[in-house]
PDB file of N, CA and C in Angstrom:
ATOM      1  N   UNK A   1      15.861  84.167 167.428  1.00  0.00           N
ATOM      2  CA  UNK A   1      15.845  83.121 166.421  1.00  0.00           C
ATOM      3  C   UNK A   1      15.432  83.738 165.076  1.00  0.00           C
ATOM      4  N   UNK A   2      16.182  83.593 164.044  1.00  0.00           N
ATOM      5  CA  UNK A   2      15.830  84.273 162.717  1.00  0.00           C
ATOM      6  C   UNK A   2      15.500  83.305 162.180  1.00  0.00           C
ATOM      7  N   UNK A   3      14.234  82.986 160.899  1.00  0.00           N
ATOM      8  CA  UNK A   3      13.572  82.089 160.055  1.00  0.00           C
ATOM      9  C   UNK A   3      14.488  82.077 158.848  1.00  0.00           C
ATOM     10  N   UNK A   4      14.496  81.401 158.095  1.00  0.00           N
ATOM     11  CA  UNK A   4      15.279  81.383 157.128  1.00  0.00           C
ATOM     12  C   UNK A   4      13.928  81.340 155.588  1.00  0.00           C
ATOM     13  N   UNK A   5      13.244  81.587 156.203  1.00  0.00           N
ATOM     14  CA  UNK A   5      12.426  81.758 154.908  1.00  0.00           C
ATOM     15  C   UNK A   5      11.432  83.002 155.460  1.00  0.00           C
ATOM     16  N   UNK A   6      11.309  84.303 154.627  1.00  0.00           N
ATOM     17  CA  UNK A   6      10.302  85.325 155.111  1.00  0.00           C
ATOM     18  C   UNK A   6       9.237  85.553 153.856  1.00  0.00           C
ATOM     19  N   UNK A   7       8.489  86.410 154.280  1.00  0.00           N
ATOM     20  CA  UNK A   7       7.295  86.937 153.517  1.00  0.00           C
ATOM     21  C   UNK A   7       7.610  87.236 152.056  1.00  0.00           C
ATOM     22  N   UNK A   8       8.903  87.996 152.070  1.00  0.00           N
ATOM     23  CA  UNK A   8       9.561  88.275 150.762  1.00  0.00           C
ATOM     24  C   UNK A   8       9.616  87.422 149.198  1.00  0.00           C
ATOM     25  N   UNK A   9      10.319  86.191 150.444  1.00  0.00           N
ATOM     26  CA  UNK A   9      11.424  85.139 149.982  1.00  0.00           C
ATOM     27  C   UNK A   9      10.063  84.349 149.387  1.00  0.00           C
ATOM     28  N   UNK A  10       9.220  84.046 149.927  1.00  0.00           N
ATOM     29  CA  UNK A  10       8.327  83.194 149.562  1.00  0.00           C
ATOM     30  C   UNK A  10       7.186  83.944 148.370  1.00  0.00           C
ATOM     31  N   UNK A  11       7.262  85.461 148.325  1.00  0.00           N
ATOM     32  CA  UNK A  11       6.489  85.560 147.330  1.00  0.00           C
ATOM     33  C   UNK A  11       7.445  85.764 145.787  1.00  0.00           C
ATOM     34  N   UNK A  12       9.008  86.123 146.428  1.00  0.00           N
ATOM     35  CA  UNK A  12       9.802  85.692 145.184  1.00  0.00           C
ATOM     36  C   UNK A  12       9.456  84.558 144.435  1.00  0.00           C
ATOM     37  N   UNK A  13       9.150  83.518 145.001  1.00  0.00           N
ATOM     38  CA  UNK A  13       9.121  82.024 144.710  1.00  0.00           C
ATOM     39  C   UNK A  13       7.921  81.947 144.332  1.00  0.00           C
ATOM     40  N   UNK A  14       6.674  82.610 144.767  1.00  0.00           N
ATOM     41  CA  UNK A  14       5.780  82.320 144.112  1.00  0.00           C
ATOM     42  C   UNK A  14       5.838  82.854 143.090  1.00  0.00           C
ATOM     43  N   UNK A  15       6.750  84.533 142.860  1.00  0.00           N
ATOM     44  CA  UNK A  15       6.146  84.872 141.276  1.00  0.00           C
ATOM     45  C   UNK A  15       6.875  84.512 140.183  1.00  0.00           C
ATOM     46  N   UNK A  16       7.951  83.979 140.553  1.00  0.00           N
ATOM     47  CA  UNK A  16       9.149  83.088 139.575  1.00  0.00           C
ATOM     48  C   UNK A  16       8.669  81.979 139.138  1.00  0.00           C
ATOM     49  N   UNK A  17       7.881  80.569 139.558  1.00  0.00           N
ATOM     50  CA  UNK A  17       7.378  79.471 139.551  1.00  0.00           C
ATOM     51  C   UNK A  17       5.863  79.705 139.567  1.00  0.00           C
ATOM     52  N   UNK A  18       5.268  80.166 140.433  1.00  0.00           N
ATOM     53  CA  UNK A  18       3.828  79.980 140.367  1.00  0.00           C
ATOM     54  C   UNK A  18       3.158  81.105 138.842  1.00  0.00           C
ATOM     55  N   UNK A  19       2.291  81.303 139.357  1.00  0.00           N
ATOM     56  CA  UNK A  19       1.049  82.610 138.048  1.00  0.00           C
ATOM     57  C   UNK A  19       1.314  83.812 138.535  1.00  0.00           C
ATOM     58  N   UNK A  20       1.529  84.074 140.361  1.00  0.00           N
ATOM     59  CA  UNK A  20       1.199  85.816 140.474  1.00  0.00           C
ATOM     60  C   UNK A  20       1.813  85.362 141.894  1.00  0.00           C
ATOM     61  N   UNK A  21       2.523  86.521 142.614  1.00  0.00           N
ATOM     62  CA  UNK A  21       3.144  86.850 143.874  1.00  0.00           C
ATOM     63  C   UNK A  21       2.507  86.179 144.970  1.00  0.00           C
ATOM     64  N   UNK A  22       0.889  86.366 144.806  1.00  0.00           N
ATOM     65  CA  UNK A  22      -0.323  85.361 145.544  1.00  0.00           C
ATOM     66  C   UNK A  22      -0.909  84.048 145.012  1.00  0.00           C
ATOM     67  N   UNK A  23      -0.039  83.446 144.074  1.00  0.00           N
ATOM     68  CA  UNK A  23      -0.606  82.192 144.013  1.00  0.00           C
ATOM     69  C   UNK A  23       0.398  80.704 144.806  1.00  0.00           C
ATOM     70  N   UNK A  24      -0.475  80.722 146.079  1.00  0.00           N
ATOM     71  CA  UNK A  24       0.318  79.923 146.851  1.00  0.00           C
ATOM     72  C   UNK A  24       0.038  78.097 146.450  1.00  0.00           C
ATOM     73  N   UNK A  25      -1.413  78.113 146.098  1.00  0.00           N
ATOM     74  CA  UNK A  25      -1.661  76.844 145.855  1.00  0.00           C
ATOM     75  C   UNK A  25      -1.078  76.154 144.638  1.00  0.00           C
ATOM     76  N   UNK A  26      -0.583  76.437 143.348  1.00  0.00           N
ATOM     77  CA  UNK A  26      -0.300  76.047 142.434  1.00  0.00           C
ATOM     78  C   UNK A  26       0.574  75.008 142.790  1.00  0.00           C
ATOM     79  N   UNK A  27       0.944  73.467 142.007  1.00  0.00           N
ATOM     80  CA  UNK A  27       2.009  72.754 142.303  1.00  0.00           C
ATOM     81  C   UNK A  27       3.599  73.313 142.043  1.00  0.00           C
ATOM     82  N   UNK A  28       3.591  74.235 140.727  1.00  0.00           N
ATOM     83  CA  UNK A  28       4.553  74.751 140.898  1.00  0.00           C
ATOM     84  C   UNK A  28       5.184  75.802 141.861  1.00  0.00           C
ATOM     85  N   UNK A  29       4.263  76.502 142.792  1.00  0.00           N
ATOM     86  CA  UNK A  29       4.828  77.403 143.635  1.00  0.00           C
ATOM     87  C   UNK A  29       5.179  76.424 144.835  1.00  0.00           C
ATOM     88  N   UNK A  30       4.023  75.375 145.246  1.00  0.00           N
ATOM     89  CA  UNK A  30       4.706  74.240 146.054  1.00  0.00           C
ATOM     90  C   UNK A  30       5.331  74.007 145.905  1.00  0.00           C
ATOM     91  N   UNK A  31       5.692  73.115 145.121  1.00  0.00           N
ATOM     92  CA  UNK A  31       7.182  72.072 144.764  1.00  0.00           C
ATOM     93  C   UNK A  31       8.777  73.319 144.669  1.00  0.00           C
ATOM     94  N   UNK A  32       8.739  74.491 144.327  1.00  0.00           N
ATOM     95  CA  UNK A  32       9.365  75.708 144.654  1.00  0.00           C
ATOM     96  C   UNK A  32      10.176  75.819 146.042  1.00  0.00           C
ATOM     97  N   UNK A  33       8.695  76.131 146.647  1.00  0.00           N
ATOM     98  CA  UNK A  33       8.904  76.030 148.285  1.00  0.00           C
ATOM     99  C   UNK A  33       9.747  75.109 148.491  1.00  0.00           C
ATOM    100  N   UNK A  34       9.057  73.762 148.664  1.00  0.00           N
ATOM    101  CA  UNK A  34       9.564  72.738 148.943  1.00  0.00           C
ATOM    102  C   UNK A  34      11.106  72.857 148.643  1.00  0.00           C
ATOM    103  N   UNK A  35      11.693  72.616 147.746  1.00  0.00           N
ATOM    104  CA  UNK A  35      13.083  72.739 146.924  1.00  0.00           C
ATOM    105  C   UNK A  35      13.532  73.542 147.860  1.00  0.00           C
ATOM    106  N   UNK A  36      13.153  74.984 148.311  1.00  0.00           N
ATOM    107  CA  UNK A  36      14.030  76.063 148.969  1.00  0.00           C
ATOM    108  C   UNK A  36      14.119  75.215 150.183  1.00  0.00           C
ATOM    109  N   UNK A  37      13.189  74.638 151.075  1.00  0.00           N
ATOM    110  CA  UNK A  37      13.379  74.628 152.128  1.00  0.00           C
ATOM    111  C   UNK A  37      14.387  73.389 152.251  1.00  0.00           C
ATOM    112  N   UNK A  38      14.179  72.285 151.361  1.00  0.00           N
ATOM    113  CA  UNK A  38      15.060  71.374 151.187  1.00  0.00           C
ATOM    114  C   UNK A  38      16.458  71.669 151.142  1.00  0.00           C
ATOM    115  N   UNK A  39      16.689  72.524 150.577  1.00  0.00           N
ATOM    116  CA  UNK A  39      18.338  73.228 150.111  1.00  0.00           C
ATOM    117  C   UNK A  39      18.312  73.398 151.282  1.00  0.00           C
ATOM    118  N   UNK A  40      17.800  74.510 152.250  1.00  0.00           N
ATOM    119  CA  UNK A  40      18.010  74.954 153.571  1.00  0.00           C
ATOM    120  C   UNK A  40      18.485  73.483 154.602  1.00  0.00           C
ATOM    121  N   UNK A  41      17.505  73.006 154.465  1.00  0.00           N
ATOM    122  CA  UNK A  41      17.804  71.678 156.031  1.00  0.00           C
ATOM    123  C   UNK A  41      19.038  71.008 155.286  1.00  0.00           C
ATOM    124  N   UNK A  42      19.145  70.997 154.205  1.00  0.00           N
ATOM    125  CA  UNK A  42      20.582  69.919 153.768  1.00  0.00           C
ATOM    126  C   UNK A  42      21.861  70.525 154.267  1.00  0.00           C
ATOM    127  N   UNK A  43      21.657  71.956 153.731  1.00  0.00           N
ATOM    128  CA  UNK A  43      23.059  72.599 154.694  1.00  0.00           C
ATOM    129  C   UNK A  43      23.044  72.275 155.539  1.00  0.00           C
ATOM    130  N   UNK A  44      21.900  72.514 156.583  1.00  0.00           N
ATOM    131  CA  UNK A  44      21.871  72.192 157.836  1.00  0.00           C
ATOM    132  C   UNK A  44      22.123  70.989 158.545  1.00  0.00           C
ATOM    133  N   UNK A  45      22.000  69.687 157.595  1.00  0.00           N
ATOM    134  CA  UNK A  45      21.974  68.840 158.418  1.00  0.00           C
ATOM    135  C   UNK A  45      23.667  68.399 158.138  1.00  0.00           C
ATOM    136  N   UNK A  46      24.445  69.448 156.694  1.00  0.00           N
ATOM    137  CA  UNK A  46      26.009  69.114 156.938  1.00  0.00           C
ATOM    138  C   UNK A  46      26.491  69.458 158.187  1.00  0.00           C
ATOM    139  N   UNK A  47      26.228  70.145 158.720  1.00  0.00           N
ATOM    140  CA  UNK A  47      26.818  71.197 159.908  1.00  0.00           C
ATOM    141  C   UNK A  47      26.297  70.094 161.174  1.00  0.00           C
ATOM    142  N   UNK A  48      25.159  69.650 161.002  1.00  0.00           N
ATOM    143  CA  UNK A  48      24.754  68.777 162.330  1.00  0.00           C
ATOM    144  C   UNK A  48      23.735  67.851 162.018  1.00  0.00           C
ATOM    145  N   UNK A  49      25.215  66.903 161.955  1.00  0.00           N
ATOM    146  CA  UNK A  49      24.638  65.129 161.515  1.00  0.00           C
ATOM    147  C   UNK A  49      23.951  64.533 162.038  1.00  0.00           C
ATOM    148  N   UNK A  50      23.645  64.837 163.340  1.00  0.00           N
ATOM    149  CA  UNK A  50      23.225  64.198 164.333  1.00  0.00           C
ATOM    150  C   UNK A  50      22.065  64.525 164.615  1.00  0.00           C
ATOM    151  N   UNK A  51      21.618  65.321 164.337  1.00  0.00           N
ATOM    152  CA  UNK A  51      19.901  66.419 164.220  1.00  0.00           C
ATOM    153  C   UNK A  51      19.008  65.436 163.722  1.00  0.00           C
ATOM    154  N   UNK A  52      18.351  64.695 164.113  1.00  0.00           N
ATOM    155  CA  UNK A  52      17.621  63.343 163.742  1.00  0.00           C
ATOM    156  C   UNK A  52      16.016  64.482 163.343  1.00  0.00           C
ATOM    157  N   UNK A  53      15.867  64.830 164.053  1.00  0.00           N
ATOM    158  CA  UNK A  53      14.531  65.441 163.974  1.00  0.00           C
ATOM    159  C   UNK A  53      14.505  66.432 162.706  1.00  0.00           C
ATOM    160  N   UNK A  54      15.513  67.168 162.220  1.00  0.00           N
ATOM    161  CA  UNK A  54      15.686  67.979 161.171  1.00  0.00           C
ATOM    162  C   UNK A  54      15.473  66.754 159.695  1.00  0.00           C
ATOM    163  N   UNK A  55      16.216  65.958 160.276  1.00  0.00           N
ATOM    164  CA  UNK A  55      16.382  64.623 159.161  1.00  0.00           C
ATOM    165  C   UNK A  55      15.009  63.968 159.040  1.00  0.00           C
ATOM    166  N   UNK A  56      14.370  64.310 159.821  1.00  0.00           N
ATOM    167  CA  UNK A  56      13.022  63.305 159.456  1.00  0.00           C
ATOM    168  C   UNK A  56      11.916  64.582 158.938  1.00  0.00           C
ATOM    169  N   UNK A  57      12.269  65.658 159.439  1.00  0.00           N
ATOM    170  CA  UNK A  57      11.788  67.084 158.206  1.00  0.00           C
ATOM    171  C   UNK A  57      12.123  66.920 157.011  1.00  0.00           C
ATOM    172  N   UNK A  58      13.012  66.718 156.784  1.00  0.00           N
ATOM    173  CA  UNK A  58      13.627  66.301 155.412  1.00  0.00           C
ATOM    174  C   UNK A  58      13.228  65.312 154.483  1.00  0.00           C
ATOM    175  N   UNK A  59      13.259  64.397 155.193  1.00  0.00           N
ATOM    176  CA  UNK A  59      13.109  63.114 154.578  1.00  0.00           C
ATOM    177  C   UNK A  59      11.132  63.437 154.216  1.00  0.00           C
ATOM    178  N   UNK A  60      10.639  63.961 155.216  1.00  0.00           N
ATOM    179  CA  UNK A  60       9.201  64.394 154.722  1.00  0.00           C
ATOM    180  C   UNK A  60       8.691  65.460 154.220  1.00  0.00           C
ATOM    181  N   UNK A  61       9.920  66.127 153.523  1.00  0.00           N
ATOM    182  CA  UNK A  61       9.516  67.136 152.715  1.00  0.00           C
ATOM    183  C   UNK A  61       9.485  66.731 151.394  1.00  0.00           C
ATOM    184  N   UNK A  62      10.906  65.905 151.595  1.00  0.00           N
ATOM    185  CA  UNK A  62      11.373  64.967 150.253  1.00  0.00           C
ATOM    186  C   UNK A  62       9.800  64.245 149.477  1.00  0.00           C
ATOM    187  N   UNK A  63       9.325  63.464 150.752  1.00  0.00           N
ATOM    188  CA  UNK A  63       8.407  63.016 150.101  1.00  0.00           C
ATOM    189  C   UNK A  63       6.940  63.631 149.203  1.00  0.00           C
ATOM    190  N   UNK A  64       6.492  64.966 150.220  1.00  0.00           N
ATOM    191  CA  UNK A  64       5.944  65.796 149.776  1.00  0.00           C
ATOM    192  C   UNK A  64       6.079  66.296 148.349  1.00  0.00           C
ATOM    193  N   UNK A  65       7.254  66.595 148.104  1.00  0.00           N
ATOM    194  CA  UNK A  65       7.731  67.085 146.890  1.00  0.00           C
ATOM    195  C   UNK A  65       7.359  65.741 145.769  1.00  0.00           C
ATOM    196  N   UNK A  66       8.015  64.947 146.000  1.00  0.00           N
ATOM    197  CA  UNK A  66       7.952  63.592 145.089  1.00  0.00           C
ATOM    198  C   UNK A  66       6.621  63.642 144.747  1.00  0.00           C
ATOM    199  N   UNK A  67       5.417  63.621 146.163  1.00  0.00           N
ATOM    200  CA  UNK A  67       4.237  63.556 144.813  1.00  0.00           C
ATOM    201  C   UNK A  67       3.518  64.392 145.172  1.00  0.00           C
ATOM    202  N   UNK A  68       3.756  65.272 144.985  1.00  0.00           N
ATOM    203  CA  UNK A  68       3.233  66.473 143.881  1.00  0.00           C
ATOM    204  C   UNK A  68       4.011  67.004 142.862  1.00  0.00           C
ATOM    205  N   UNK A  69       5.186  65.989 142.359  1.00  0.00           N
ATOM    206  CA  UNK A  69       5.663  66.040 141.094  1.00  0.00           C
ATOM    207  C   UNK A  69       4.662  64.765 140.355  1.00  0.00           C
ATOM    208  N   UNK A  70       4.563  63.747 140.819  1.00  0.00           N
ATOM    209  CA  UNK A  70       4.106  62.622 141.052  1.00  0.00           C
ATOM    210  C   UNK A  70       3.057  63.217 139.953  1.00  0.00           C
ATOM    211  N   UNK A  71       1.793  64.029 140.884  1.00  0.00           N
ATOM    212  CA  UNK A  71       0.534  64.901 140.299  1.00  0.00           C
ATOM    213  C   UNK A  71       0.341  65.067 139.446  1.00  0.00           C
ATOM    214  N   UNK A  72       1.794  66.464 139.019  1.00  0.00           N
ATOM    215  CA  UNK A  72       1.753  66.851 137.526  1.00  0.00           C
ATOM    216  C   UNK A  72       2.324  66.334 136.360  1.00  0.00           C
ATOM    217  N   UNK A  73       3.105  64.513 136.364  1.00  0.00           N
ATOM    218  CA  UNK A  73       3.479  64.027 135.645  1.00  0.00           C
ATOM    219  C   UNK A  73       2.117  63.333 135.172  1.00  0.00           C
ATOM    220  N   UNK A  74       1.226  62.939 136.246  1.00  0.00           N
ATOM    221  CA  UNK A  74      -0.117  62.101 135.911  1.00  0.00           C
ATOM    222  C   UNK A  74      -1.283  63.559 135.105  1.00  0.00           C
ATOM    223  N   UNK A  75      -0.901  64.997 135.735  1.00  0.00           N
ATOM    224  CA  UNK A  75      -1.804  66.056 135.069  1.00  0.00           C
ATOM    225  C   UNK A  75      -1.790  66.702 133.753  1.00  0.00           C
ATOM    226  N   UNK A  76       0.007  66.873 133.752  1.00  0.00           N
ATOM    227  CA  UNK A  76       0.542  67.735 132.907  1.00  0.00           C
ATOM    228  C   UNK A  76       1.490  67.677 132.921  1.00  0.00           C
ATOM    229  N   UNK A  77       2.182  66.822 132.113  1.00  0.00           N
ATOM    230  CA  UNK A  77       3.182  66.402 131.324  1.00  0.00           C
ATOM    231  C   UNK A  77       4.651  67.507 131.406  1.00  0.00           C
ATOM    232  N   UNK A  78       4.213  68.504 130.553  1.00  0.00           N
ATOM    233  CA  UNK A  78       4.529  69.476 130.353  1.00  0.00           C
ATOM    234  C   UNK A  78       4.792  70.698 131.526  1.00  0.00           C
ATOM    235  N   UNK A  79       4.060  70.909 132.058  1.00  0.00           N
ATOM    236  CA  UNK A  79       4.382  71.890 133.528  1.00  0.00           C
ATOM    237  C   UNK A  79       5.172  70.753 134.035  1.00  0.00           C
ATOM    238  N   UNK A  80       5.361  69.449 134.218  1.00  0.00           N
ATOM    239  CA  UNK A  80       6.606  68.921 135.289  1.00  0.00           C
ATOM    240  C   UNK A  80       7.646  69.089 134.196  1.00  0.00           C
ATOM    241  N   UNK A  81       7.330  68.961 133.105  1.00  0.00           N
ATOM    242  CA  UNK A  81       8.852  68.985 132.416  1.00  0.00           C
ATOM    243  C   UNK A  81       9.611  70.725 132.827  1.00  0.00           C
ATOM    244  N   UNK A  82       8.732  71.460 132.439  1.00  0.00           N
ATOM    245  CA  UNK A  82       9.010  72.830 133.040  1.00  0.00           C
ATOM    246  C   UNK A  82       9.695  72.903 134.115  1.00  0.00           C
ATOM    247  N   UNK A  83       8.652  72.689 135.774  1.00  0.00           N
ATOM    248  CA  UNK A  83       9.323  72.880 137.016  1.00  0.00           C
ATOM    249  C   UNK A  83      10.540  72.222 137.249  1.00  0.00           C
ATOM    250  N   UNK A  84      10.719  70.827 136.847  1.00  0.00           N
ATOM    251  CA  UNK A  84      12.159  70.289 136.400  1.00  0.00           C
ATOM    252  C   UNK A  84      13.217  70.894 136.020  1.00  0.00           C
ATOM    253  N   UNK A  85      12.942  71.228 135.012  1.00  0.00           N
ATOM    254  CA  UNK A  85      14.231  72.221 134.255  1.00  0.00           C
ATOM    255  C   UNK A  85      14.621  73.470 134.984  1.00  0.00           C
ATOM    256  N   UNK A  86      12.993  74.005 135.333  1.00  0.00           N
ATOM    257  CA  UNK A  86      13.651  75.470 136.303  1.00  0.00           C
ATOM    258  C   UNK A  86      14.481  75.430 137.873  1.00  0.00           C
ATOM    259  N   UNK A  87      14.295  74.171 138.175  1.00  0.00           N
ATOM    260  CA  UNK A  87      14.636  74.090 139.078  1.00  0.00           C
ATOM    261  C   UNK A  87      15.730  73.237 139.754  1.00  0.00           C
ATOM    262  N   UNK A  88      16.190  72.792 138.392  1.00  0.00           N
ATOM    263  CA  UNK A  88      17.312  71.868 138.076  1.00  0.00           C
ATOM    264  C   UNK A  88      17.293  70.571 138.821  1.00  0.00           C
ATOM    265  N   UNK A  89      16.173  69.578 139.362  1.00  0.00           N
ATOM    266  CA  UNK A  89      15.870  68.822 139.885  1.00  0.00           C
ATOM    267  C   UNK A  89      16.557  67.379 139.096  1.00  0.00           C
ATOM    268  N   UNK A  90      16.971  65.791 139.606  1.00  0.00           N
ATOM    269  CA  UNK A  90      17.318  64.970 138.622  1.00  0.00           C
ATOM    270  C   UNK A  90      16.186  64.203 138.289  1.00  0.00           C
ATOM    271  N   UNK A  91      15.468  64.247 138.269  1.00  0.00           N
ATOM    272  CA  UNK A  91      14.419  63.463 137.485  1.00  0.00           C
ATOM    273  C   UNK A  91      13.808  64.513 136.399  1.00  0.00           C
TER     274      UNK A  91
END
Protein backbone atom coordinates (compact mmCIF):
# COMPACT_ATOMS: atom_id res chain seq x y z
CA UNK A 1 0.00 0.00 0.00
CA UNK A 2 1.69 3.35 -0.97
CA UNK A 3 0.50 6.74 1.04
CA UNK A 4 -0.10 9.41 -1.07
CA UNK A 5 1.24 11.97 1.13
CA UNK A 6 5.11 11.44 2.55
CA UNK A 7 7.57 13.18 4.80
CA UNK A 8 8.79 15.19 1.80
CA UNK A 9 5.48 16.24 0.43
CA UNK A 10 4.36 17.56 3.68
CA UNK A 11 7.39 19.56 4.54
CA UNK A 12 7.12 21.04 0.88
CA UNK A 13 3.81 22.33 2.12
CA UNK A 14 4.93 23.43 5.15
CA UNK A 15 7.75 25.60 3.73
CA UNK A 16 5.63 27.08 0.82
CA UNK A 17 2.54 28.11 3.19
CA UNK A 18 3.69 27.84 6.68
CA UNK A 19 7.20 30.04 8.37
CA UNK A 20 9.87 27.04 8.14
CA UNK A 21 9.91 23.22 6.79
CA UNK A 22 8.98 22.50 10.74
CA UNK A 23 6.23 24.65 11.28
CA UNK A 24 3.40 22.19 11.41
CA UNK A 25 1.03 24.10 13.68
CA UNK A 26 0.49 27.32 11.81
CA UNK A 27 -3.17 27.70 10.18
CA UNK A 28 -1.59 28.22 7.07
CA UNK A 29 0.48 25.01 6.88
CA UNK A 30 -2.91 23.32 8.09
CA UNK A 31 -5.35 24.56 5.85
CA UNK A 32 -2.31 23.58 3.05
CA UNK A 33 -2.47 20.09 4.20
CA UNK A 34 -5.89 19.99 4.31
CA UNK A 35 -6.35 21.33 0.51
CA UNK A 36 -3.68 18.54 -0.59
CA UNK A 37 -5.40 15.89 0.96
CA UNK A 38 -8.76 17.14 -0.24
CA UNK A 39 -7.53 17.25 -3.96
CA UNK A 40 -6.34 13.63 -3.24
CA UNK A 41 -9.83 11.93 -1.92
CA UNK A 42 -11.78 13.98 -4.73
CA UNK A 43 -9.90 12.14 -7.41
CA UNK A 44 -10.52 9.39 -5.54
CA UNK A 45 -13.86 9.47 -4.89
CA UNK A 46 -14.25 10.15 -9.13
CA UNK A 47 -12.89 6.73 -9.67
CA UNK A 48 -15.14 5.22 -6.73
CA UNK A 49 -18.50 6.74 -6.11
CA UNK A 50 -19.52 4.45 -3.99
CA UNK A 51 -16.63 4.70 -1.24
CA UNK A 52 -19.02 6.15 1.42
CA UNK A 53 -16.35 6.05 4.05
CA UNK A 54 -13.72 8.06 1.88
CA UNK A 55 -16.80 10.54 1.42
CA UNK A 56 -17.37 11.09 4.95
CA UNK A 57 -13.26 11.77 5.17
CA UNK A 58 -13.99 14.30 2.97
CA UNK A 59 -16.81 15.82 3.88
CA UNK A 60 -14.74 16.10 7.43
CA UNK A 61 -11.86 17.45 6.19
CA UNK A 62 -13.97 19.93 4.30
CA UNK A 63 -15.17 20.97 7.48
CA UNK A 64 -11.90 21.17 9.26
CA UNK A 65 -10.60 23.39 6.70
CA UNK A 66 -13.73 25.78 6.76
CA UNK A 67 -12.90 26.69 10.28
CA UNK A 68 -9.73 27.19 10.50
CA UNK A 69 -10.25 29.55 7.67
CA UNK A 70 -13.19 30.52 9.79
CA UNK A 71 -10.09 31.42 12.64
CA UNK A 72 -8.05 33.51 10.52
CA UNK A 73 -10.86 35.58 9.00
CA UNK A 74 -11.96 36.32 12.87
CA UNK A 75 -7.64 36.65 13.57
CA UNK A 76 -6.21 38.00 10.56
CA UNK A 77 -7.83 39.34 7.94
CA UNK A 78 -5.02 39.44 5.87
CA UNK A 79 -3.15 35.93 6.22
CA UNK A 80 -6.78 34.43 5.01
CA UNK A 81 -6.77 36.80 2.24
CA UNK A 82 -3.20 35.42 1.50
CA UNK A 83 -3.84 31.52 2.03
CA UNK A 84 -6.86 32.13 -0.34
CA UNK A 85 -5.13 33.46 -3.14
CA UNK A 86 -2.19 30.95 -2.76
CA UNK A 87 -4.17 28.37 -2.87
CA UNK A 88 -6.74 29.32 -5.23
CA UNK A 89 -9.64 28.41 -2.90
CA UNK A 90 -13.47 30.14 -3.84
CA UNK A 91 -14.10 32.03 -1.01
Amino acid sequence: MSTYINTEKKQELFQNYGKAATDTGSAESQIALFSYRIAHLTEHLKQHKHDYNTQRALLRLVGKRRSMLDYLVKTDIERYRAIVKALGLRK
